[in-house]
C-alpha atoms as a PDB file:
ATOM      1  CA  UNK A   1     -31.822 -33.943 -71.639  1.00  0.00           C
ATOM      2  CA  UNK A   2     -28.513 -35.399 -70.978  1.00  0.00           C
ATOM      3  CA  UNK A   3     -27.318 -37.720 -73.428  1.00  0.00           C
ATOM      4  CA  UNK A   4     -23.930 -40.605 -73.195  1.00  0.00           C
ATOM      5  CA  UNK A   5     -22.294 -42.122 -76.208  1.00  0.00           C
ATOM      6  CA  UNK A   6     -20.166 -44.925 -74.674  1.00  0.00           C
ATOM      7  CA  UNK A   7     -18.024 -47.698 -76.558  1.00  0.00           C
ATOM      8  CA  UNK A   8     -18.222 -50.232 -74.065  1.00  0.00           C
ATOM      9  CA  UNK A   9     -16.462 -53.223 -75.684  1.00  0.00           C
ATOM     10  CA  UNK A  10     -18.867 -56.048 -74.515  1.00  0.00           C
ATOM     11  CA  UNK A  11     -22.096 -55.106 -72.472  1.00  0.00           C
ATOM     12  CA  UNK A  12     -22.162 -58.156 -70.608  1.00  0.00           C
ATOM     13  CA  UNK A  13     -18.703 -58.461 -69.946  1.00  0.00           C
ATOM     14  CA  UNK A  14     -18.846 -54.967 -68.541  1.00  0.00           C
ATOM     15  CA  UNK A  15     -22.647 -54.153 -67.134  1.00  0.00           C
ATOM     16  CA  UNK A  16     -21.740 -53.814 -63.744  1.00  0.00           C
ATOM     17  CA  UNK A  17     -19.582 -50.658 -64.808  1.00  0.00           C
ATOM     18  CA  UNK A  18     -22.400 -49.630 -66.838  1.00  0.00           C
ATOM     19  CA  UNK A  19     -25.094 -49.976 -64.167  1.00  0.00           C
ATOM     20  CA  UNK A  20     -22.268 -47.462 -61.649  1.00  0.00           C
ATOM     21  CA  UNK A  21     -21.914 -44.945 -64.329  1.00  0.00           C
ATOM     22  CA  UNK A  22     -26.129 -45.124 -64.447  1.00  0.00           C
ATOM     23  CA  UNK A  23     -26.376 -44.300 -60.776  1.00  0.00           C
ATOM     24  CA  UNK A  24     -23.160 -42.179 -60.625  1.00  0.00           C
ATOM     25  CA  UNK A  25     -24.185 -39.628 -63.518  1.00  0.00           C
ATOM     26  CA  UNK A  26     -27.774 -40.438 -64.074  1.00  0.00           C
ATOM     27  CA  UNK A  27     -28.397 -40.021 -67.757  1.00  0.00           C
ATOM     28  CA  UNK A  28     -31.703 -39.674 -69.626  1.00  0.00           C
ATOM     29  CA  UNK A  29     -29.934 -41.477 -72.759  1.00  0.00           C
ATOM     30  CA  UNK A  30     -26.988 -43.788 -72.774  1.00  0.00           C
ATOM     31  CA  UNK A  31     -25.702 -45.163 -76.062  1.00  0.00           C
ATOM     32  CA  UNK A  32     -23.745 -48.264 -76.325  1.00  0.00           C
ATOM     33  CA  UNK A  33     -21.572 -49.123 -79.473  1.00  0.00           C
ATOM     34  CA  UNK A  34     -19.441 -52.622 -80.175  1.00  0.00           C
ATOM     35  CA  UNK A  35     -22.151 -54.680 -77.496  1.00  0.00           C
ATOM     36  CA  UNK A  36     -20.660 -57.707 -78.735  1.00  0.00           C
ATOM     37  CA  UNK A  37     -24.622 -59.384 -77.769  1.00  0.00           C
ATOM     38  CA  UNK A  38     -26.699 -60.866 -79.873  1.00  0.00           C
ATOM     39  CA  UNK A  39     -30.157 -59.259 -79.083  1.00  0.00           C
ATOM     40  CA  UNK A  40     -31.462 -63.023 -76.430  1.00  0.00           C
ATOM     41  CA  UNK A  41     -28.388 -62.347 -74.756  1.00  0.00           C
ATOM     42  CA  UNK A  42     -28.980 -58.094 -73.795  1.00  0.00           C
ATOM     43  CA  UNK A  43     -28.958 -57.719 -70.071  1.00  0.00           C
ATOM     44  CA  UNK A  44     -32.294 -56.459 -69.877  1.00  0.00           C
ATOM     45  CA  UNK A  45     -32.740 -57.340 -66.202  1.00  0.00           C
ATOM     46  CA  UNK A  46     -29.536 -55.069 -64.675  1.00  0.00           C
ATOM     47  CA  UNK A  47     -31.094 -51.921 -66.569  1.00  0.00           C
ATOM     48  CA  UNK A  48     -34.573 -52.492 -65.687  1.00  0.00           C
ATOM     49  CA  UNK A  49     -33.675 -52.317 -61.981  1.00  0.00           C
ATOM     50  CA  UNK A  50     -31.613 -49.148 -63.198  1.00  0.00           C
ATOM     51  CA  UNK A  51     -34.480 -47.320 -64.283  1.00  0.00           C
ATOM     52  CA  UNK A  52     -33.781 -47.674 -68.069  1.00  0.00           C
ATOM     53  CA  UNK A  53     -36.803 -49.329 -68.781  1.00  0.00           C
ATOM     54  CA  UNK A  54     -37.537 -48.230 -72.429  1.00  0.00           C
ATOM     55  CA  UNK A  55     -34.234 -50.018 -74.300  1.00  0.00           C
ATOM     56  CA  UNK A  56     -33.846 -50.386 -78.208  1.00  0.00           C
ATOM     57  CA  UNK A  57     -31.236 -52.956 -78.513  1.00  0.00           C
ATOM     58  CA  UNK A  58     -29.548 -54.177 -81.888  1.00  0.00           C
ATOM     59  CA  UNK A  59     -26.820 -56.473 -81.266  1.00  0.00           C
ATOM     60  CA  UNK A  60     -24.803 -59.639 -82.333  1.00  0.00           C
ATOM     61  CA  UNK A  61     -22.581 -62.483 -81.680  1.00  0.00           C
ATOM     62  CA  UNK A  62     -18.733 -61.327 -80.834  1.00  0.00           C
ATOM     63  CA  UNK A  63     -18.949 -57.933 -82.581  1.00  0.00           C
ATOM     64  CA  UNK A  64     -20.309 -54.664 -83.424  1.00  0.00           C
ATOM     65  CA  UNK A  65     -24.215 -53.706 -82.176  1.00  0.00           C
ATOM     66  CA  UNK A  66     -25.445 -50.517 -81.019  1.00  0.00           C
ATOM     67  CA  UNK A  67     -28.539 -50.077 -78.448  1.00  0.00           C
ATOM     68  CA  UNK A  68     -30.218 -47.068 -76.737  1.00  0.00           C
ATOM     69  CA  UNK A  69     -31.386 -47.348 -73.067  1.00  0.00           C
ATOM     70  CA  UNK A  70     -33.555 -44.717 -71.940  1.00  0.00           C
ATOM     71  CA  UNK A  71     -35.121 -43.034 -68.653  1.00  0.00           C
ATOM     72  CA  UNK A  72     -37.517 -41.514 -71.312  1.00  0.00           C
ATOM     73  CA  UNK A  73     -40.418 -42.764 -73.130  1.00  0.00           C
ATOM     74  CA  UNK A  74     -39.625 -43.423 -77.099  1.00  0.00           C
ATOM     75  CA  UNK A  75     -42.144 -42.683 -79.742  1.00  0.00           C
ATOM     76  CA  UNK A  76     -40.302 -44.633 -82.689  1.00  0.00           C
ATOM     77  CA  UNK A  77     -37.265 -46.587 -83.315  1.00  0.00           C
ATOM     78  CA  UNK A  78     -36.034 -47.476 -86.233  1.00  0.00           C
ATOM     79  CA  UNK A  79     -32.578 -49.265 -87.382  1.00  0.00           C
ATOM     80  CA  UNK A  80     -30.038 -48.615 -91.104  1.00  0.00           C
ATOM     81  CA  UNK A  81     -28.507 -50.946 -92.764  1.00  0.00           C
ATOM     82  CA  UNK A  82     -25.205 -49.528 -95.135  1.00  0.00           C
ATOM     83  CA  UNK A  83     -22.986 -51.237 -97.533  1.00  0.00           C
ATOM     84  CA  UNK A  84     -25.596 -53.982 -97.721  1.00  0.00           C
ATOM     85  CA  UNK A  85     -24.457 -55.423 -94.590  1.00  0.00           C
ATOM     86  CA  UNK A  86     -26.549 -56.362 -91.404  1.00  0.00           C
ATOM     87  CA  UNK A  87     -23.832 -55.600 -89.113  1.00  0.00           C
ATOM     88  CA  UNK A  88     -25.305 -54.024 -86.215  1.00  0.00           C
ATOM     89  CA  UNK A  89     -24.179 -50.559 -86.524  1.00  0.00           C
ATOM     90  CA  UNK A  90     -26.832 -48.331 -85.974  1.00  0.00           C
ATOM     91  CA  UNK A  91     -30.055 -47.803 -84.483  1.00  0.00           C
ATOM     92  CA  UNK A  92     -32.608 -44.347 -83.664  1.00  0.00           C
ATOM     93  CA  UNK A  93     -34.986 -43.424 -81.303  1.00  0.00           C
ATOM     94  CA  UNK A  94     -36.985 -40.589 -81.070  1.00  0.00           C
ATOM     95  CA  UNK A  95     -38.896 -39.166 -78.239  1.00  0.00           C
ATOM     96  CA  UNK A  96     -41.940 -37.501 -76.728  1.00  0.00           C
ATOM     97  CA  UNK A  97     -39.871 -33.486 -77.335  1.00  0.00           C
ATOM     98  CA  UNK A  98     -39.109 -34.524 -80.846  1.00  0.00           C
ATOM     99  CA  UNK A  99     -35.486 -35.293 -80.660  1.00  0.00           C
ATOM    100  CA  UNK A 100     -34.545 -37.955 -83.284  1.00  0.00           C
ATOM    101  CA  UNK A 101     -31.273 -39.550 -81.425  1.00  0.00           C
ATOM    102  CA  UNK A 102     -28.767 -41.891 -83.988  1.00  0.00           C
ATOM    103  CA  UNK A 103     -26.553 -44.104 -82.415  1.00  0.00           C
ATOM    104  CA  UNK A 104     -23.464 -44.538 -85.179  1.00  0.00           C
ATOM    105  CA  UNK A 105     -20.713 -47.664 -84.489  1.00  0.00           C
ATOM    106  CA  UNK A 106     -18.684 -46.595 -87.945  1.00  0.00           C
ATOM    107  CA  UNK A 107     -16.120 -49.369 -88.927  1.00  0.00           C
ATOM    108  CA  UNK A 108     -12.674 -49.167 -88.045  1.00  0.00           C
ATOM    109  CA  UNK A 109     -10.981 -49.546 -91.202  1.00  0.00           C
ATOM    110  CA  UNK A 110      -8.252 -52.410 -89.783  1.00  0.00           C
ATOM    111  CA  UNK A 111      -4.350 -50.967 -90.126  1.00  0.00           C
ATOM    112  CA  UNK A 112      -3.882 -49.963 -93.390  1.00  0.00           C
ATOM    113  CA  UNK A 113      -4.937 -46.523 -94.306  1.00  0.00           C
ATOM    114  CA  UNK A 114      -5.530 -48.165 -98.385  1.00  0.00           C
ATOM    115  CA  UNK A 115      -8.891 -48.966 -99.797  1.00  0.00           C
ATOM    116  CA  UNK A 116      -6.787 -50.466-102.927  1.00  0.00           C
ATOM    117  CA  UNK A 117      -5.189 -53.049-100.824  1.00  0.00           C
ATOM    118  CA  UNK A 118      -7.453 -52.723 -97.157  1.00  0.00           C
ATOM    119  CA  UNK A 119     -11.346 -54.517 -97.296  1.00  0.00           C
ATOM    120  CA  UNK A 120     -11.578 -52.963 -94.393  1.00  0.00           C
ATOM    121  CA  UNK A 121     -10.679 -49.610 -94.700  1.00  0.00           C
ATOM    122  CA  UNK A 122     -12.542 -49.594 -97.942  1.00  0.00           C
ATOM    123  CA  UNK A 123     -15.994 -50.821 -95.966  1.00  0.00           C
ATOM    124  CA  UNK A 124     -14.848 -47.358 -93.786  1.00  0.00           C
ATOM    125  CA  UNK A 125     -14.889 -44.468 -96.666  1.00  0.00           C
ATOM    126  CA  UNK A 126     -18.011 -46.601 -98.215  1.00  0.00           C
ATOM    127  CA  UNK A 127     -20.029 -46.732 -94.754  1.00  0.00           C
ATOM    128  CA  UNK A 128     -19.398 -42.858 -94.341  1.00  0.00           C
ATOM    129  CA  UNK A 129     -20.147 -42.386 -97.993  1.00  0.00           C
ATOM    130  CA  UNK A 130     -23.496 -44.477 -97.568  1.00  0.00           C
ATOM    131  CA  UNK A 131     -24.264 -42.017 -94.648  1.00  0.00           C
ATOM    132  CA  UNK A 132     -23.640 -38.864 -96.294  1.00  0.00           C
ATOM    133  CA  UNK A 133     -26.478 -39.696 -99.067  1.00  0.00           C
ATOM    134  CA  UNK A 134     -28.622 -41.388 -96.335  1.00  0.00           C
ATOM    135  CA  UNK A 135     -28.977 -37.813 -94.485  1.00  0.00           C
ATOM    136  CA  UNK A 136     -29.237 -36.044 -97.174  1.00  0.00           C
ATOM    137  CA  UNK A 137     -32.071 -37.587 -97.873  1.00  0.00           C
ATOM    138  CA  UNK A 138     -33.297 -38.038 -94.373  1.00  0.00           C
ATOM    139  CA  UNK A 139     -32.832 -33.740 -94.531  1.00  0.00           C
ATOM    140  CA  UNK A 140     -34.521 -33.184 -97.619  1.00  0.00           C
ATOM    141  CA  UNK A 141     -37.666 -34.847 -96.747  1.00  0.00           C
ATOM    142  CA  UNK A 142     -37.778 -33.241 -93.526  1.00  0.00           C
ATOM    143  CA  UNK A 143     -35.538 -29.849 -93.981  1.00  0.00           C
ATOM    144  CA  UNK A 144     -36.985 -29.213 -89.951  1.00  0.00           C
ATOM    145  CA  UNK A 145     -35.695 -32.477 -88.646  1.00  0.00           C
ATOM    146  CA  UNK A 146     -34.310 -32.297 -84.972  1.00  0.00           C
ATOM    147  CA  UNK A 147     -31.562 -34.625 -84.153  1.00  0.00           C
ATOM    148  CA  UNK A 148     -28.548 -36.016 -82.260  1.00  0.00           C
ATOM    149  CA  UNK A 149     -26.004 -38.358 -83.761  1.00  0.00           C
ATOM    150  CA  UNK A 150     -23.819 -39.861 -81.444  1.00  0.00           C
ATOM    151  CA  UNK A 151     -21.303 -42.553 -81.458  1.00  0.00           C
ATOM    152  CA  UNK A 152     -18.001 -44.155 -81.463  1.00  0.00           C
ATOM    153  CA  UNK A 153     -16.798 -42.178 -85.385  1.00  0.00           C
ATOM    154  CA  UNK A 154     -13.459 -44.120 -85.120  1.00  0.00           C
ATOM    155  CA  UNK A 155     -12.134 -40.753 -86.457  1.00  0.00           C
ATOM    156  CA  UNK A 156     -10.416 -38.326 -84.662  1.00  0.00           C
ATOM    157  CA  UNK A 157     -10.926 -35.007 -87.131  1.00  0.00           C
ATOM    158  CA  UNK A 158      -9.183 -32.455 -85.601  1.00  0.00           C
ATOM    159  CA  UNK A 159      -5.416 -32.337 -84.672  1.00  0.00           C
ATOM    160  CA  UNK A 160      -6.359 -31.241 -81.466  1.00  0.00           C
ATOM    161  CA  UNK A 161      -8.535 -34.592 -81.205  1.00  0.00           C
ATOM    162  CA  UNK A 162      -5.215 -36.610 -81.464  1.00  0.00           C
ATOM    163  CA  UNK A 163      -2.121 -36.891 -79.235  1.00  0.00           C
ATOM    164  CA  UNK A 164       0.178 -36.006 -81.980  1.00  0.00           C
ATOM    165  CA  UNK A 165      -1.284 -35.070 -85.491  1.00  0.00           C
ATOM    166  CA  UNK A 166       2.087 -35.436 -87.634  1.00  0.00           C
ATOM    167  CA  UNK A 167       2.640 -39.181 -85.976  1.00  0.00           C
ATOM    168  CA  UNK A 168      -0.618 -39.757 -86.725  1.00  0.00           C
ATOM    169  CA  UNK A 169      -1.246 -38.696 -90.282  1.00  0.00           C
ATOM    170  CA  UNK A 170      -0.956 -42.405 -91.418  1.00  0.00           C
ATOM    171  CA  UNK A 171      -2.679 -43.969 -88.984  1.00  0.00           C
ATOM    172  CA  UNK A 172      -5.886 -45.003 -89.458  1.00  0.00           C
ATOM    173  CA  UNK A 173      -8.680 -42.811 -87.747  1.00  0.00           C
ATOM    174  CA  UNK A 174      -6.736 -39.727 -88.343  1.00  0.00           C
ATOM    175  CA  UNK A 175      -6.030 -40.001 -91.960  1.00  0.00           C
ATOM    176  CA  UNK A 176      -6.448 -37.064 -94.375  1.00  0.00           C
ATOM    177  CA  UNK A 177      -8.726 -39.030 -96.499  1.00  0.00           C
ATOM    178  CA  UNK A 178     -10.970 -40.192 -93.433  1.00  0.00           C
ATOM    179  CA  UNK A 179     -11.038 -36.558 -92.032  1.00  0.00           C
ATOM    180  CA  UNK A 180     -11.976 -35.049 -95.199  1.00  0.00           C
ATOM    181  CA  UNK A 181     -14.700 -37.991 -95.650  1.00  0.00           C
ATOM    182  CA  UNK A 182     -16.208 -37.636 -92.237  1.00  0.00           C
ATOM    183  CA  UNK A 183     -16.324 -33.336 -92.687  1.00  0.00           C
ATOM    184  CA  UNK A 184     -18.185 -34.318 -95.964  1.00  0.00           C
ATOM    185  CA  UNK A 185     -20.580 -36.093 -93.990  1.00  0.00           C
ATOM    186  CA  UNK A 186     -21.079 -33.157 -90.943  1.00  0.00           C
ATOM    187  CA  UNK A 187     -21.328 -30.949 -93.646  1.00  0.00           C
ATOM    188  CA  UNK A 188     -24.369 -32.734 -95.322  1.00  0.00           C
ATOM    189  CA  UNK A 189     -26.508 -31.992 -92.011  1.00  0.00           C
ATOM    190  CA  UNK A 190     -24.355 -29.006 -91.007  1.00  0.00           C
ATOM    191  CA  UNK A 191     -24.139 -30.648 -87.890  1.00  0.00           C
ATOM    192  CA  UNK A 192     -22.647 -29.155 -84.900  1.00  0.00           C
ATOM    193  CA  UNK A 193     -19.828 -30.726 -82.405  1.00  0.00           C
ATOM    194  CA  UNK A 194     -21.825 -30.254 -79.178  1.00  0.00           C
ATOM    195  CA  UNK A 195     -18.731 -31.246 -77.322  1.00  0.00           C
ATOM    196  CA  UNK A 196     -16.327 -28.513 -78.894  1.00  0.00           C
ATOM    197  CA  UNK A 197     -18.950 -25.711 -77.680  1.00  0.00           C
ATOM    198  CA  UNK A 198     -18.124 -26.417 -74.389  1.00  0.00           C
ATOM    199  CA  UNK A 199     -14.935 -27.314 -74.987  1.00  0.00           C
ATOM    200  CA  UNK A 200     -13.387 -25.289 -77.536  1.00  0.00           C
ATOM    201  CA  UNK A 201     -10.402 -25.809 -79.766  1.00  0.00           C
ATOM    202  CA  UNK A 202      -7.643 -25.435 -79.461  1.00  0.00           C
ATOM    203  CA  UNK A 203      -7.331 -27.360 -76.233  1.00  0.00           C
ATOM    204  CA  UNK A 204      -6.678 -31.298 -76.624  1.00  0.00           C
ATOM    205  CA  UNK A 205      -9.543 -34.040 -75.862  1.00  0.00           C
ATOM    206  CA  UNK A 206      -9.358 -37.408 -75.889  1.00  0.00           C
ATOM    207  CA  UNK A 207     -12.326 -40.206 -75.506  1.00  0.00           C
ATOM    208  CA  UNK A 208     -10.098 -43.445 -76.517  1.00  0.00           C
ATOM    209  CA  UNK A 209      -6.595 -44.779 -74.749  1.00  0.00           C
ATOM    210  CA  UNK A 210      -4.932 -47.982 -75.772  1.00  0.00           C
ATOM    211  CA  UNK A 211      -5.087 -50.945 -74.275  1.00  0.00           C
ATOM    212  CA  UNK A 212      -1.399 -51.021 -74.926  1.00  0.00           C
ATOM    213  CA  UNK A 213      -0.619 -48.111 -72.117  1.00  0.00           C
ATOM    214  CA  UNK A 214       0.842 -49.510 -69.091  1.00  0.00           C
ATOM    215  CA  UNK A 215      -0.265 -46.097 -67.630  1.00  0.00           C
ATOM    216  CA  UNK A 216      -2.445 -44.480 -69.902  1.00  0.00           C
ATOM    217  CA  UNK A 217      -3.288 -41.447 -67.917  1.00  0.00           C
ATOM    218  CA  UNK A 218       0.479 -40.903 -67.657  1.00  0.00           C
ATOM    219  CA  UNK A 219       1.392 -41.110 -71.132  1.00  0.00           C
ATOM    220  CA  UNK A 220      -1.854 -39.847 -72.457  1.00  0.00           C
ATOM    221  CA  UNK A 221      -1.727 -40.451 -76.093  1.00  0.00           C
ATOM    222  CA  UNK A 222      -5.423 -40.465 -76.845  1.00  0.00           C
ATOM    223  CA  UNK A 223      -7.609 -39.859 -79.942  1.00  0.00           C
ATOM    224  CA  UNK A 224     -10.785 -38.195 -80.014  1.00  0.00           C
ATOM    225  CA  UNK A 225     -12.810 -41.399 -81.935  1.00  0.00           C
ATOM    226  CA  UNK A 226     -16.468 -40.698 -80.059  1.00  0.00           C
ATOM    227  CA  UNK A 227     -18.358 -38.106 -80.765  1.00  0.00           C
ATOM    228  CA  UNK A 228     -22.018 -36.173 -80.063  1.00  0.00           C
ATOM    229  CA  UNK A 229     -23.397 -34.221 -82.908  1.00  0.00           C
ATOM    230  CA  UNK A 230     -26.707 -32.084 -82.712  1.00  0.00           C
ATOM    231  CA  UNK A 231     -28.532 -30.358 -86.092  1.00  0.00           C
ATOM    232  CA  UNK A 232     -28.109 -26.825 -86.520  1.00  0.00           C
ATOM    233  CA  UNK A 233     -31.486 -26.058 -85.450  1.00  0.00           C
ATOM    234  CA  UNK A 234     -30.520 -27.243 -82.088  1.00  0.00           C
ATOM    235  CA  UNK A 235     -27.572 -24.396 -81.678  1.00  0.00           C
ATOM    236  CA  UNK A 236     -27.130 -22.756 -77.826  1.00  0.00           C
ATOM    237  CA  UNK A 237     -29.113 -25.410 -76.616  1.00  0.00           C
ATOM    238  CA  UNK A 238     -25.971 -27.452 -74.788  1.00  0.00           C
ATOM    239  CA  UNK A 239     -25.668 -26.786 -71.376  1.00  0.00           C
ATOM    240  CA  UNK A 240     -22.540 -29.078 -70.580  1.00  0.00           C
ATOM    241  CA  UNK A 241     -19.954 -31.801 -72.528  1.00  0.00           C
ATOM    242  CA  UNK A 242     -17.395 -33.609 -71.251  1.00  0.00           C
ATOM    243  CA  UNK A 243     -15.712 -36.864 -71.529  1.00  0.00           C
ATOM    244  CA  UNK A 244     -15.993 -38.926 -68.107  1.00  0.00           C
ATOM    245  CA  UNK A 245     -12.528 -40.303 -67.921  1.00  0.00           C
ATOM    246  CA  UNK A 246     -12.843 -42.269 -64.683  1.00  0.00           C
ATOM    247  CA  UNK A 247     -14.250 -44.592 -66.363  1.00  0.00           C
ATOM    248  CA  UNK A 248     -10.714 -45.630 -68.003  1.00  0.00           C
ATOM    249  CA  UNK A 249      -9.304 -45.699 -64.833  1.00  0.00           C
ATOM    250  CA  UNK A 250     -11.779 -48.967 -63.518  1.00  0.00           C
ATOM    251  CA  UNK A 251     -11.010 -52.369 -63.577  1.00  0.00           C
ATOM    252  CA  UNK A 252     -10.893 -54.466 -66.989  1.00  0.00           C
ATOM    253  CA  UNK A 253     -12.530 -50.559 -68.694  1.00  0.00           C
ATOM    254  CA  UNK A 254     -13.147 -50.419 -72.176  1.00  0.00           C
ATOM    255  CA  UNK A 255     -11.058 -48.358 -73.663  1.00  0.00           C
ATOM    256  CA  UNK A 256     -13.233 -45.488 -74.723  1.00  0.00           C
ATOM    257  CA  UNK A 257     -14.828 -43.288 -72.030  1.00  0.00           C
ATOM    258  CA  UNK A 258     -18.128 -42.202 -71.586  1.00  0.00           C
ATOM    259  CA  UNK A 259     -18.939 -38.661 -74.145  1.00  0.00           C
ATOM    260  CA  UNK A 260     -21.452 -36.981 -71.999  1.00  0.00           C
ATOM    261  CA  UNK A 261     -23.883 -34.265 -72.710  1.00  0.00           C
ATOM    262  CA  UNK A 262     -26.484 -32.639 -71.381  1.00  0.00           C
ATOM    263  CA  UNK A 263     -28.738 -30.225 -73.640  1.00  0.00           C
ATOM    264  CA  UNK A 264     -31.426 -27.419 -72.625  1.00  0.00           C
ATOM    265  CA  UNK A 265     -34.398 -28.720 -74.140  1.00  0.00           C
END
């Protein structure tokens, strides 16, 4: 089963780079994040002539939304609401081999790494908060549960997920307080970093490049923000990870790049 988490930065803006990464790598799961679509507005049509005929879409004017497209059949979907908001930013499907898969779009948190002072950063720690208890009781109820979480974390954790961990420190996405808040949360599921089994610390990865790069691939000072989590009942199962960087190289790309994983089961 091989699964995509992909921050595209408006899906209609950018679906004919969508529909050449469908052909190109051939997924059985792609997840969008920030579709910037209200749900009239999805382009149904281009990934119905893809193949992706089974799509759970969850989307919105301008900002946020999440949807799943799929090769594969689902046998439920559902969609979360946190911090009593309805902002589009997540959405599950599960299929026919029992794989529950969770598309996350977790807020950025805006510039300043504050909650005192920061709404926005404040909605961040209180949206990974809200998850941490939401699994925990998603586990407890079903200690057996199989799943993939997937998404675009805006949190780099590691400081090999960051061009430079001491410039970063106080910059938002790689702030002690939002790495320590986001381990909380793995730790709740125990999940494991699919991506890091195949690509093991302590070499640097990167799934997000600035807009702000004239040459981005020169300069190369990425952040690790998207990320592919599996439950530990899922362990030895992935086959192959890696982030599809050509992506960043097309014209008018979003700038994230494609997480992709494929899984033995």
């Amino acid at each position: 089963m091989k699964i995509v988490s992909w921050n595209i930065n408006s899906v209609r803006l950018r679906i004919e780079q969508v529909v050449r990464f469908l052909e190109d790598q051939q997924p059985d799961a792609l997840c969008l994040q920030e579709l910037k679509c209200p749900d009239e507005h999805f382009p149904h049509e281009a990934f119905e002539a893809a193949g992706y005929v089974h799509r759970h879409n969850h989307g919105m004017k301008s900002y946020n939304g999440v949807a799943i497209v799929s090769r594969l059949p689902f046998v439920e979907t559902d969609i979360t609401h946190f911090c009593g908001k309805e902002d589009r930013r997540h959405c599950m499907a599960k299929f026919e081999n029992g794989v529950e898969l969770h598309n996350f779009y977790i807020p950025a948190g805006g510039d300043e790494p504050d909650p005192a002072i920061n709404e926005k950063f404040a909605h961040k720690l209180s949206f990974i908060d809200e998850m941490t208890n939401w699994w925990s009781d998603r586990r407890a109820a079903d200690p057996n549960r199989k799943a993939v979480l997937v998404g675009d974390f805006n949190i780099a954790p590691s400081e090999n997920d960051v061009w430079s961990h001491k410039q970063l420190l106080r910059v938002v996405s790689h702030t002690p307080i939002e790495v320590e808040i986001l381990e909380k949360f793995r730790q709740s599921g125990d999940f494991i970093d699919s991506v890091r089994e195949v690509v093991p610390e302590p070499e640097k990865l990167f799934s997000w490049w600035s807009y702000r790069a004239r040459d981005w691939r020169a300069s190369n000072k990425g952040r690790r923000l998207d990320h592919v989590w599996m439950t530990p009942n899922m362990a030895g199962t992935v086959r192959t990870a890696s982030v599809y960087d050509l992506a960043r190289d097309w014209e008018k790309p979003s700038d994230h790049a494609p997480v992709v994983v494929e899984f033995n089961l």
